[in-house]
PDB file of N, CA and C in Angstrom:
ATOM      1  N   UNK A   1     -57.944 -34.966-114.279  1.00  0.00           N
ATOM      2  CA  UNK A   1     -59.246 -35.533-114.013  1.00  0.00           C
ATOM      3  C   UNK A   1     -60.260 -34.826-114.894  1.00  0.00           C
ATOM      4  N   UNK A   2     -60.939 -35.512-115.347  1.00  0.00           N
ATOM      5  CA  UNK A   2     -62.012 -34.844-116.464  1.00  0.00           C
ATOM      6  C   UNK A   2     -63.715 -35.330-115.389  1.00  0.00           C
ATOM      7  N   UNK A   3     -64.256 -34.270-115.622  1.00  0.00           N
ATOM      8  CA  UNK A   3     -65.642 -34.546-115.593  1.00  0.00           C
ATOM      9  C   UNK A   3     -66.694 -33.728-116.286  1.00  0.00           C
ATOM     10  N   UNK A   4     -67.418 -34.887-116.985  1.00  0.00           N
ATOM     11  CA  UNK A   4     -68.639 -34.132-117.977  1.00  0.00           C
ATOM     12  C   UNK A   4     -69.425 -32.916-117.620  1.00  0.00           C
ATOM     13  N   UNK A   5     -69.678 -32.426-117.984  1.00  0.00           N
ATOM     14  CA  UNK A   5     -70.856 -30.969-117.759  1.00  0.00           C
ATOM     15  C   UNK A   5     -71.426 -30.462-118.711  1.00  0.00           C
ATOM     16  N   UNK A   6     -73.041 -30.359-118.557  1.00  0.00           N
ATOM     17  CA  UNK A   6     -73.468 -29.568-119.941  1.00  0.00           C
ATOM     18  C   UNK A   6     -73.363 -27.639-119.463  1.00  0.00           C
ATOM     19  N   UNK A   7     -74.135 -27.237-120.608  1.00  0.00           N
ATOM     20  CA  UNK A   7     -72.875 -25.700-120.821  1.00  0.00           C
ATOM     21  C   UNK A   7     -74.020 -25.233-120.399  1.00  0.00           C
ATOM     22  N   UNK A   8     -75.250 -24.996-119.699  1.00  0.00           N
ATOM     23  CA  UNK A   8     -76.274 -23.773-119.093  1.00  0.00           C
ATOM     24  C   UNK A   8     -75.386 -23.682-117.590  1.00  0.00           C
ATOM     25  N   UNK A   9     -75.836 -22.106-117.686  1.00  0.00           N
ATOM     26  CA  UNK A   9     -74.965 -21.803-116.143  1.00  0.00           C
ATOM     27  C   UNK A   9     -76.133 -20.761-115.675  1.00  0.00           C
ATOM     28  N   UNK A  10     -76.194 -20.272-114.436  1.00  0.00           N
ATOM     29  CA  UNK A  10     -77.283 -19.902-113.718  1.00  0.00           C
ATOM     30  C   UNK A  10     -76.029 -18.133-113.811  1.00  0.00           C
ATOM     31  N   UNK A  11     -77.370 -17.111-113.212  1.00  0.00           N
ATOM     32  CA  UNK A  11     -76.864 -15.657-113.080  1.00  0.00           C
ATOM     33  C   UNK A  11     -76.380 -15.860-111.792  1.00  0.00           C
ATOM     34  N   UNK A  12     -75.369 -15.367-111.166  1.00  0.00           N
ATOM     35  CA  UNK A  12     -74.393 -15.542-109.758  1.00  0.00           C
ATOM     36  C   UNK A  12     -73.752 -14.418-109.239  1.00  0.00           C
ATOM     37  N   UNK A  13     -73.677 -14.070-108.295  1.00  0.00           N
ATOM     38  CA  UNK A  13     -73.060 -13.032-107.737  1.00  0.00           C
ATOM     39  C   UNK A  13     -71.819 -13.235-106.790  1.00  0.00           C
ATOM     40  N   UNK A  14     -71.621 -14.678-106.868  1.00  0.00           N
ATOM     41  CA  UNK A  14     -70.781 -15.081-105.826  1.00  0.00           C
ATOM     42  C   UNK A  14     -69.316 -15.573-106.450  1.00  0.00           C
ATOM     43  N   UNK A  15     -68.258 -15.119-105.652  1.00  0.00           N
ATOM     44  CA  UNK A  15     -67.129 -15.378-105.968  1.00  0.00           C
ATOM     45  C   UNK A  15     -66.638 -16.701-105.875  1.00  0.00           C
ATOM     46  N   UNK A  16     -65.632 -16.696-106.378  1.00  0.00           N
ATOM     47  CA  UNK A  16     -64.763 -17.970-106.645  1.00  0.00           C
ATOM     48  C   UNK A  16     -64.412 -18.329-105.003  1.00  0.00           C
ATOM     49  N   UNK A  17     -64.121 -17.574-104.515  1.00  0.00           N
ATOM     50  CA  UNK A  17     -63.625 -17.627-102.983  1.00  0.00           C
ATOM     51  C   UNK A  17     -65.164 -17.930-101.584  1.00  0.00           C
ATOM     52  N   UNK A  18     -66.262 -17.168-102.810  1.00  0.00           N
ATOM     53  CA  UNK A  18     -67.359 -17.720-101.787  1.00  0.00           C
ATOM     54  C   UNK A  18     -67.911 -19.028-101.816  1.00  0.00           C
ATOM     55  N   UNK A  19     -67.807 -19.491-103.524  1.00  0.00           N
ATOM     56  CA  UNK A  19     -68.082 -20.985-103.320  1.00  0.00           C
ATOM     57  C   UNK A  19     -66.977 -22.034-102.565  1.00  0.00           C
ATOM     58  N   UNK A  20     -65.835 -21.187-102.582  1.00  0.00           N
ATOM     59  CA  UNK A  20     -64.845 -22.049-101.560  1.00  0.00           C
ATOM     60  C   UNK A  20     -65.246 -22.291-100.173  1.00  0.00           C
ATOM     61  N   UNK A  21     -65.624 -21.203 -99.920  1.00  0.00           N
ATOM     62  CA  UNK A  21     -65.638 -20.759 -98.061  1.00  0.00           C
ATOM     63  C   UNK A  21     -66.976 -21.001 -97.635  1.00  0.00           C
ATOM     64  N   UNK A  22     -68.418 -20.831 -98.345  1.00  0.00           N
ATOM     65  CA  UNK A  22     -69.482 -20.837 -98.166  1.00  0.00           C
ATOM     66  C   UNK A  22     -69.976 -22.246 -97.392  1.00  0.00           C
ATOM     67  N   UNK A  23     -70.031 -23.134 -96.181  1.00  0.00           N
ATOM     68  CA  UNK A  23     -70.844 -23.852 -96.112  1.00  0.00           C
ATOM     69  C   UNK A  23     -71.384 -24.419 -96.898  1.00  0.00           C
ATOM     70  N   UNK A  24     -71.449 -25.997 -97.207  1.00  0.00           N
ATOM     71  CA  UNK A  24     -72.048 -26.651 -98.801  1.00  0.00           C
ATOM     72  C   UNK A  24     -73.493 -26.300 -98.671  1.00  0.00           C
ATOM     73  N   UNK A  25     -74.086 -26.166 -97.780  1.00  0.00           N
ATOM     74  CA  UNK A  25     -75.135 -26.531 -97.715  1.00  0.00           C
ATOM     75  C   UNK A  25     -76.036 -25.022 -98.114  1.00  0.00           C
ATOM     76  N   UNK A  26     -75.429 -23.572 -97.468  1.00  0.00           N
ATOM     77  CA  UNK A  26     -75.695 -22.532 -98.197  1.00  0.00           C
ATOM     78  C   UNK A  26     -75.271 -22.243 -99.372  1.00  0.00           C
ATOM     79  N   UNK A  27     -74.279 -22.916 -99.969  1.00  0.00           N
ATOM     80  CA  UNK A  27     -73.708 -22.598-101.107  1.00  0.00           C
ATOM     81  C   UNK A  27     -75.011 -23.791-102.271  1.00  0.00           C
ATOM     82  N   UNK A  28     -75.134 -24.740-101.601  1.00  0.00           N
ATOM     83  CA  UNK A  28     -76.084 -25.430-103.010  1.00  0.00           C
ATOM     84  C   UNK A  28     -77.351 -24.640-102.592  1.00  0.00           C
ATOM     85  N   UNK A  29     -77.860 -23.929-101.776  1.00  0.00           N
ATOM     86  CA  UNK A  29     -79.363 -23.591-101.687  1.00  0.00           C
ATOM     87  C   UNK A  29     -78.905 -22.406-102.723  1.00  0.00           C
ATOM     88  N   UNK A  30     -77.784 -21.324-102.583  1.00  0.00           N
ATOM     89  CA  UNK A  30     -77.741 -19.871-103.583  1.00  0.00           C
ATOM     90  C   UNK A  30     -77.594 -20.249-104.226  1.00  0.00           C
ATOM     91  N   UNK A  31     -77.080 -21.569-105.331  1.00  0.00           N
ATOM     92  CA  UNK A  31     -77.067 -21.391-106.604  1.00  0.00           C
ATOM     93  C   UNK A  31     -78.016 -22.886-107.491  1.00  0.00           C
ATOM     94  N   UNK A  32     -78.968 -23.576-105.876  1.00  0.00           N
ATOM     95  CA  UNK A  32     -79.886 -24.212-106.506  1.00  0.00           C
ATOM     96  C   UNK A  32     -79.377 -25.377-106.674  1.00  0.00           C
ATOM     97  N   UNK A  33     -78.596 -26.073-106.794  1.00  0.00           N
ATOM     98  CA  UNK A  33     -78.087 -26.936-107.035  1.00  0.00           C
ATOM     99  C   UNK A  33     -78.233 -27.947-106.291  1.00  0.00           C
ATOM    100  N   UNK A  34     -78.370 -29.773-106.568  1.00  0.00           N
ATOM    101  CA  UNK A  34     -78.295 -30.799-105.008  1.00  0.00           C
ATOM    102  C   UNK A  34     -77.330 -31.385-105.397  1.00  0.00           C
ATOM    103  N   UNK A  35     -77.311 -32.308-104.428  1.00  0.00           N
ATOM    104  CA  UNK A  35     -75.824 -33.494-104.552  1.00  0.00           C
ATOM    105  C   UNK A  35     -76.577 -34.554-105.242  1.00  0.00           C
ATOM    106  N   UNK A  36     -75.615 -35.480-105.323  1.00  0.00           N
ATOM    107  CA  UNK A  36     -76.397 -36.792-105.555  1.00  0.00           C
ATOM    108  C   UNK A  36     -74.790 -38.106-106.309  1.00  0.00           C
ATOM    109  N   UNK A  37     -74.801 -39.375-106.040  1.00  0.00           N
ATOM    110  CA  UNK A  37     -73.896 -39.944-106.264  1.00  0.00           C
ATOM    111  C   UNK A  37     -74.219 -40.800-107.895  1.00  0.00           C
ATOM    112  N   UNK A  38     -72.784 -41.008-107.640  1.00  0.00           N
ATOM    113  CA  UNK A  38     -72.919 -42.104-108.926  1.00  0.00           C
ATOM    114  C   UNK A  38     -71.953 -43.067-109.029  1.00  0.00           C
ATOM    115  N   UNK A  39     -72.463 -44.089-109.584  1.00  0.00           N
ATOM    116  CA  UNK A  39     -71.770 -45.641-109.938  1.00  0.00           C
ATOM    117  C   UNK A  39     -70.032 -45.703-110.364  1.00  0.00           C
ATOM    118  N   UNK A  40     -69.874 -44.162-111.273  1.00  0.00           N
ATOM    119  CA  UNK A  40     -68.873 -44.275-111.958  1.00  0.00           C
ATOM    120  C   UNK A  40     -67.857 -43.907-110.711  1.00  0.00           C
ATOM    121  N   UNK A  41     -66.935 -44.827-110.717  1.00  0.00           N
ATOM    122  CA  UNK A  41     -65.706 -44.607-110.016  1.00  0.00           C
ATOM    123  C   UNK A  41     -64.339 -45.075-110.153  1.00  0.00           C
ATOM    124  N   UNK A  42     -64.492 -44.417-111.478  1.00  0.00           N
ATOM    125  CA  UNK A  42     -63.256 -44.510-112.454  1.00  0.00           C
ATOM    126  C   UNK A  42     -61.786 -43.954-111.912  1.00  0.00           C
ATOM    127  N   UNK A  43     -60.876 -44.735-112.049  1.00  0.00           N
ATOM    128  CA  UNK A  43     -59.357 -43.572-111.512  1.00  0.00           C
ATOM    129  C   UNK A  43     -59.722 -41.869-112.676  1.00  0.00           C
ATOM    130  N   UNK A  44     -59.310 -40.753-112.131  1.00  0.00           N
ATOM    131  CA  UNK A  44     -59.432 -39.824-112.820  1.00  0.00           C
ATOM    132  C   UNK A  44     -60.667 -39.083-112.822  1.00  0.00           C
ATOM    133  N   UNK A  45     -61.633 -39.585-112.500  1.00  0.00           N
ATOM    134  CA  UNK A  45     -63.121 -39.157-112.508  1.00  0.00           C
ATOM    135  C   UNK A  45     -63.430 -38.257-111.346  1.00  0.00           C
ATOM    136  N   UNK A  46     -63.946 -37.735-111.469  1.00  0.00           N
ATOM    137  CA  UNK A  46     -64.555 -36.986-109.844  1.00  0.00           C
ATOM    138  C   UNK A  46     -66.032 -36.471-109.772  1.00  0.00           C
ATOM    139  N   UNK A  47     -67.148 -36.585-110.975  1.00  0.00           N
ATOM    140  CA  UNK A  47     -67.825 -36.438-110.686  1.00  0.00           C
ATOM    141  C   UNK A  47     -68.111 -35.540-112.114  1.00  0.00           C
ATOM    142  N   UNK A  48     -69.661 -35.070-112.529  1.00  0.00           N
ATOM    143  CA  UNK A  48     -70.190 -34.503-113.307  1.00  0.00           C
ATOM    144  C   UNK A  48     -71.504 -34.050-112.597  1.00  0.00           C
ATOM    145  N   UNK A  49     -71.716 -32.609-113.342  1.00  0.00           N
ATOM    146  CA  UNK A  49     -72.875 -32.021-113.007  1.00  0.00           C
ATOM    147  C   UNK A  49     -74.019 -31.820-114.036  1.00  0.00           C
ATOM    148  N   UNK A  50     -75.588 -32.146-114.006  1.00  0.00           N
ATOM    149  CA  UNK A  50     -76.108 -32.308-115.233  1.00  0.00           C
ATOM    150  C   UNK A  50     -76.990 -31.315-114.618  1.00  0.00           C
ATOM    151  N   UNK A  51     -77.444 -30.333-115.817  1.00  0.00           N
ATOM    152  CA  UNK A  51     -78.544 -29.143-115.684  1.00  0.00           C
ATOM    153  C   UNK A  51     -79.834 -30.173-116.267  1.00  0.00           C
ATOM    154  N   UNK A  52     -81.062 -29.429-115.385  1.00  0.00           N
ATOM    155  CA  UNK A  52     -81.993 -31.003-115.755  1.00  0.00           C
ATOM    156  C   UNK A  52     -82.552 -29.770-116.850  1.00  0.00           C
ATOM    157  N   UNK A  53     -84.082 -29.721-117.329  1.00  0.00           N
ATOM    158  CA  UNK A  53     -85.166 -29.125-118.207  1.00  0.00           C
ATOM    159  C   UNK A  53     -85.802 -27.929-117.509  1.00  0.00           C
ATOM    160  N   UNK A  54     -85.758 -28.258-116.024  1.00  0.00           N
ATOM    161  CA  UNK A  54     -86.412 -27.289-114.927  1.00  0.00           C
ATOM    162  C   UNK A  54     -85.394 -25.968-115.217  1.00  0.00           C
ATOM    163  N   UNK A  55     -84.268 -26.762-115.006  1.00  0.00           N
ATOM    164  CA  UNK A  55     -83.280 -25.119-114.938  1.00  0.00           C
ATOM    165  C   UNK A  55     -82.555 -25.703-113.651  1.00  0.00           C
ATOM    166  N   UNK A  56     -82.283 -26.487-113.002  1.00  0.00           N
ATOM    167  CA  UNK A  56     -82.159 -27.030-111.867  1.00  0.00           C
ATOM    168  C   UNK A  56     -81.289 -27.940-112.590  1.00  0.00           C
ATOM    169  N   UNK A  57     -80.027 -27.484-111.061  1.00  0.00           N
ATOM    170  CA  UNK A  57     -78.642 -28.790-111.745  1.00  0.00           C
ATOM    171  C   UNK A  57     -78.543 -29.865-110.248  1.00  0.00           C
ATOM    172  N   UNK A  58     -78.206 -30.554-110.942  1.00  0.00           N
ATOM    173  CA  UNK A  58     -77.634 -31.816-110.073  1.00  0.00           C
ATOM    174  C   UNK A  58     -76.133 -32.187-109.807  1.00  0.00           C
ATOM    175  N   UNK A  59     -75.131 -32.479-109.115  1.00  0.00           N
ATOM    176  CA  UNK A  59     -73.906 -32.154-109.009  1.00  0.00           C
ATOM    177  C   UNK A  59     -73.646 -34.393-108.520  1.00  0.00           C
ATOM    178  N   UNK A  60     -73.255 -34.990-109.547  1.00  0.00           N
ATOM    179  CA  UNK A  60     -73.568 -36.194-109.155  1.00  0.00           C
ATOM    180  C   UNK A  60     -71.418 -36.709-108.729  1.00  0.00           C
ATOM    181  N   UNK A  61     -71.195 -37.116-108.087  1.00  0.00           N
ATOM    182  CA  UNK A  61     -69.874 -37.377-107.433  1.00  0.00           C
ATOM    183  C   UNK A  61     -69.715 -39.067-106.906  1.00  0.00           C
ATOM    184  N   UNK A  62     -68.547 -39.447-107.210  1.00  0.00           N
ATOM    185  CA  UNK A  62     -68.463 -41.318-106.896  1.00  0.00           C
ATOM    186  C   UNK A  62     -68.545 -41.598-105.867  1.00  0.00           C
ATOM    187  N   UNK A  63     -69.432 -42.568-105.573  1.00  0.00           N
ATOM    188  CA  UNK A  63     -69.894 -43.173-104.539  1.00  0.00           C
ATOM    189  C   UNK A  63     -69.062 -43.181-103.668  1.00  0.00           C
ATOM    190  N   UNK A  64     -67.557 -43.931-104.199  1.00  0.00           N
ATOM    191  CA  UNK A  64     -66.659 -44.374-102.880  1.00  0.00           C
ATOM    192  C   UNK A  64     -65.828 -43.220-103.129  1.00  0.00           C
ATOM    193  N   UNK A  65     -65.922 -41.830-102.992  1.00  0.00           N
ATOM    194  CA  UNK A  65     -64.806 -40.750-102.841  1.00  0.00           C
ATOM    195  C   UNK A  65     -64.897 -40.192-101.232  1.00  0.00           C
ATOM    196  N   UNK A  66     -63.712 -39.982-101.284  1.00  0.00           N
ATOM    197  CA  UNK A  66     -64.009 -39.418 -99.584  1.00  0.00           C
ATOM    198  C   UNK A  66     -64.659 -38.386 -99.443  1.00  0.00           C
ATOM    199  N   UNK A  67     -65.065 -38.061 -97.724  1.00  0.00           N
ATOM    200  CA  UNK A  67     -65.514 -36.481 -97.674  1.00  0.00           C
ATOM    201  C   UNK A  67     -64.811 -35.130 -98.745  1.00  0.00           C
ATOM    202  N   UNK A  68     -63.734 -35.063 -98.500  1.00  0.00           N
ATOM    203  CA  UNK A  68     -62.762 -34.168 -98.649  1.00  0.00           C
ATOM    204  C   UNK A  68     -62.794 -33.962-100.484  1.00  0.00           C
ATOM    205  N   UNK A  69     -62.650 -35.569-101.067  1.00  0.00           N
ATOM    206  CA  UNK A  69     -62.588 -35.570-102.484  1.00  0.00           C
ATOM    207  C   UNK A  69     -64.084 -34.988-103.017  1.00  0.00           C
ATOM    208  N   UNK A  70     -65.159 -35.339-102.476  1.00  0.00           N
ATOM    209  CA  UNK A  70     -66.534 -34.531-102.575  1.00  0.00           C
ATOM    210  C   UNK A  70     -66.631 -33.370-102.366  1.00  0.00           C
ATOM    211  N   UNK A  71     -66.241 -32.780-101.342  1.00  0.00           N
ATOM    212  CA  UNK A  71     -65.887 -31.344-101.314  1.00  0.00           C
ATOM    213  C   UNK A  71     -65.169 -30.709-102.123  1.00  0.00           C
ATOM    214  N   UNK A  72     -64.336 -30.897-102.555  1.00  0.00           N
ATOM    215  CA  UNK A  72     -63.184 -30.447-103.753  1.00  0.00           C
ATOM    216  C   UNK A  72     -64.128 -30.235-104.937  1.00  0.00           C
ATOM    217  N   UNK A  73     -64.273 -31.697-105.235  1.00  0.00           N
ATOM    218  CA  UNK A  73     -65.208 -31.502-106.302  1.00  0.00           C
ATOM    219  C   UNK A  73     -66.437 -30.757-106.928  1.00  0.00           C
ATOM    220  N   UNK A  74     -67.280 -31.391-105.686  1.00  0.00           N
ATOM    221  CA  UNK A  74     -68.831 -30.326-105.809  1.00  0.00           C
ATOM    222  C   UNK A  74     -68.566 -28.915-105.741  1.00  0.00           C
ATOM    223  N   UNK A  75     -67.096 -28.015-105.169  1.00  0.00           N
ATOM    224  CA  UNK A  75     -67.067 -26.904-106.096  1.00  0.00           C
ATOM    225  C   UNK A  75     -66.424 -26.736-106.719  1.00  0.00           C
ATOM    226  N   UNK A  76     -65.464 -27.626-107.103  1.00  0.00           N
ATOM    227  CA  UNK A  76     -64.757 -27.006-108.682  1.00  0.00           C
ATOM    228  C   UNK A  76     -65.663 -26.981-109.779  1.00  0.00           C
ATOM    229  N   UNK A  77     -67.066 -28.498-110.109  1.00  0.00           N
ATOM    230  CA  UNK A  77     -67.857 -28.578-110.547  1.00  0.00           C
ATOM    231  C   UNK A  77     -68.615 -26.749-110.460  1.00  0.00           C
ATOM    232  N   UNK A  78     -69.201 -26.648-109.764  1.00  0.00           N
ATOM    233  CA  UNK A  78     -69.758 -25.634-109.201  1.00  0.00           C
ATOM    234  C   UNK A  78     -69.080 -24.074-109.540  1.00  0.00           C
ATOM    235  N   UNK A  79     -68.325 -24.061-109.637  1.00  0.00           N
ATOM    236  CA  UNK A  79     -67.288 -23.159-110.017  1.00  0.00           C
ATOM    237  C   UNK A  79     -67.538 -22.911-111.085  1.00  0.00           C
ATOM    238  N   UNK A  80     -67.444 -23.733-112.144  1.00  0.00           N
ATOM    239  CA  UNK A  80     -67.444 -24.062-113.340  1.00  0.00           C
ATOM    240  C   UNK A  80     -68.917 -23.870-114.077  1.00  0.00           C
ATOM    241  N   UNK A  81     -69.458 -24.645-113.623  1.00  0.00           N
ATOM    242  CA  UNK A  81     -71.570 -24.346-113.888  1.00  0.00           C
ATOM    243  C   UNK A  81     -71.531 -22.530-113.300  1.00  0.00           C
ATOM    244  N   UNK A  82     -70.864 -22.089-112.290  1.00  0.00           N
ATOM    245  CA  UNK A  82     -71.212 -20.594-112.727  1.00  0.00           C
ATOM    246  C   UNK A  82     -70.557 -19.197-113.562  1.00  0.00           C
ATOM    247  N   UNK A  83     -69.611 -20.166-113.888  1.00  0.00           N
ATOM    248  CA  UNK A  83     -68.705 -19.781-115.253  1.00  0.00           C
ATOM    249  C   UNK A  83     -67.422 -18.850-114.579  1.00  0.00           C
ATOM    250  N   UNK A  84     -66.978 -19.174-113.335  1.00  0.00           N
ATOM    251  CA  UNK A  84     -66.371 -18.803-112.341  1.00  0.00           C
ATOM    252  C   UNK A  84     -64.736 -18.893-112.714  1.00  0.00           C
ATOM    253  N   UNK A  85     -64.057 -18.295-112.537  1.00  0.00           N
ATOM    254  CA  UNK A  85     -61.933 -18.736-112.444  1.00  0.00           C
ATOM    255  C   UNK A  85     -62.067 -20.036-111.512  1.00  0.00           C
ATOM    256  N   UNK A  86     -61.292 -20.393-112.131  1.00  0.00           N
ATOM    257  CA  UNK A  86     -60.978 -21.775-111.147  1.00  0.00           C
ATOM    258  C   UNK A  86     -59.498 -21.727-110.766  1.00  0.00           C
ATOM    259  N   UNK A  87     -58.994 -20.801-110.511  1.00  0.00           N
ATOM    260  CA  UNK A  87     -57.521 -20.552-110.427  1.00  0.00           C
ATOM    261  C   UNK A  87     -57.718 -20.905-108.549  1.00  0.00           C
ATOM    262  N   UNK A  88     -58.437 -20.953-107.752  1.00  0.00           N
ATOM    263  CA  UNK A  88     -58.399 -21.819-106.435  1.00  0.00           C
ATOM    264  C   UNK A  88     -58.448 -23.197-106.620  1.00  0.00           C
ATOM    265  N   UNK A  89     -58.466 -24.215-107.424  1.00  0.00           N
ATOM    266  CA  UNK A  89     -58.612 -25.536-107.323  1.00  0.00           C
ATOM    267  C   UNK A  89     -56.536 -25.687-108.050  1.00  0.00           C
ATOM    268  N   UNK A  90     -56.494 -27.036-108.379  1.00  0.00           N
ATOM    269  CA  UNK A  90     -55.103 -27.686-108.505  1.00  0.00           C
ATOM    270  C   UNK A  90     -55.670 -28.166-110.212  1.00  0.00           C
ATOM    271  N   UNK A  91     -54.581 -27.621-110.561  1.00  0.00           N
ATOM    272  CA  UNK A  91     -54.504 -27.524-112.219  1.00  0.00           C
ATOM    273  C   UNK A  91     -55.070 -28.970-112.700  1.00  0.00           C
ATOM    274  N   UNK A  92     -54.351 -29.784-112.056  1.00  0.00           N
ATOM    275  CA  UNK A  92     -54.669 -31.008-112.372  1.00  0.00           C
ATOM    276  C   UNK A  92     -56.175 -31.337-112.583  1.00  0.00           C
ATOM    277  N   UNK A  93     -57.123 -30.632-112.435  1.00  0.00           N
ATOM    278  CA  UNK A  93     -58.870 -30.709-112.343  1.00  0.00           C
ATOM    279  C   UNK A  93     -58.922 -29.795-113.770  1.00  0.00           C
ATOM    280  N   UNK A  94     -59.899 -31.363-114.507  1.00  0.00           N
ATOM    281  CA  UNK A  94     -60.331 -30.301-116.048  1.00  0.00           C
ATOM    282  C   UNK A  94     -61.564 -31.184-116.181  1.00  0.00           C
ATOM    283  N   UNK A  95     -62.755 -29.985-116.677  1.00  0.00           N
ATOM    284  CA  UNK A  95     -63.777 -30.285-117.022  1.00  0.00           C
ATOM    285  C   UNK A  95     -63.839 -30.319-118.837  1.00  0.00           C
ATOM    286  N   UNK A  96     -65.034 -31.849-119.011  1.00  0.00           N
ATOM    287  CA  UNK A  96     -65.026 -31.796-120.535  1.00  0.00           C
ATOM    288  C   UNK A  96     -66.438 -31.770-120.382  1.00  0.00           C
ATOM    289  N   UNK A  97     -67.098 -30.653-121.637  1.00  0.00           N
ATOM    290  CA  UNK A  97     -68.775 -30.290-121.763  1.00  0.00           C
ATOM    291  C   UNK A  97     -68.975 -30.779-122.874  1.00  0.00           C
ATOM    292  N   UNK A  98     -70.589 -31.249-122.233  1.00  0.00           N
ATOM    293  CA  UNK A  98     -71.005 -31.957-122.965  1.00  0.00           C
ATOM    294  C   UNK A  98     -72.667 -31.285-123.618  1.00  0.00           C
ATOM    295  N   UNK A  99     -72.515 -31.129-124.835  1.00  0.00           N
ATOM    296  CA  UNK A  99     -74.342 -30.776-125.118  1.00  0.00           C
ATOM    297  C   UNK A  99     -75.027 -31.361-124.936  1.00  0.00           C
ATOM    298  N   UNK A 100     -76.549 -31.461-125.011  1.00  0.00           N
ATOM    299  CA  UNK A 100     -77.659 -32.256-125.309  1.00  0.00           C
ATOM    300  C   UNK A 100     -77.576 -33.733-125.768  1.00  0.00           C
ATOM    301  N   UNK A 101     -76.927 -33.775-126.840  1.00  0.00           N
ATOM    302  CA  UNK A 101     -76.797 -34.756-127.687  1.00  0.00           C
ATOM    303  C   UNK A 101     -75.133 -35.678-127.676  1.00  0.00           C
ATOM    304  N   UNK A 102     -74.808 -35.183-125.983  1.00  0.00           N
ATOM    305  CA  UNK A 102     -73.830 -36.451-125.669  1.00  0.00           C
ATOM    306  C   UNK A 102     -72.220 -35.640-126.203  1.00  0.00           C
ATOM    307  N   UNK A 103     -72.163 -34.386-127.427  1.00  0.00           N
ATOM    308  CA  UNK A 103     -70.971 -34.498-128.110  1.00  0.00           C
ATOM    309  C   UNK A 103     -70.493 -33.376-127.151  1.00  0.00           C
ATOM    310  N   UNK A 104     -68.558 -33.565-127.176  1.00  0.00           N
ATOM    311  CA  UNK A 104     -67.952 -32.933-126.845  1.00  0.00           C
ATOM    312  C   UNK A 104     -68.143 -30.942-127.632  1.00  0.00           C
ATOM    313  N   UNK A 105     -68.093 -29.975-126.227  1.00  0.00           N
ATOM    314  CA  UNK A 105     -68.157 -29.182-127.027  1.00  0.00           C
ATOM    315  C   UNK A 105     -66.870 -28.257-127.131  1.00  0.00           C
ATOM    316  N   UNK A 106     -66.057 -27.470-128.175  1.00  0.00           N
ATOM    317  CA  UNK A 106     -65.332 -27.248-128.066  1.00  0.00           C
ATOM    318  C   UNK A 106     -64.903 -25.858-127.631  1.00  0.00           C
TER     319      UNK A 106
END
């Protein structure tokens, strides 16, 4: 599963295991972050997170995914925006970043 992300990441003190365990709702207030859905609900997709101009990210996930698939997601996403191991999620989850200007970065 691929999902887009641009490459600013916030300063964090929190582990890979706290964005697991943390309550979503304390976990998006410590690192700022909201939810929010989107149209795309592609097989393979799970969602992308966009850092806006403020400094403030948005964590956007498919409309029709279940609870559970939203949860997964919004922190592997999350994981990832804080430049975190992702060795708790299932291999099968890969993020592709994206710059400013749309291009893959490598």
């Amino acid at each position: 599963m691929n999902a887009p992300t641009t490459s600013t990441m916030p300063s964090t003190q929190l582990t890979p295991e706290q964005v697991c365990d943390l309550p979503m709702g304390d976990l998006l207030a410590q690192v700022d972050v909201t939810l929010d859905t989107t149209e795309i609900n592609e097989p393979k997709f799970f969602g992308y997170i966009a850092i806006h101009d403020s400094g403030r990210a948005t964590v956007y996930l498919p409309s029709q995914a279940s609870d559970l698939q939203r949860d997964i997601a919004a922190r592997f996403l999350i994981t990832q925006y804080l430049g975190l191991p992702t060795h708790l999620f299932p291999d099968v989850l890969q993020v592709t970043v994206y710059d400013r200007d749309g291009e893959v970065q490598a």
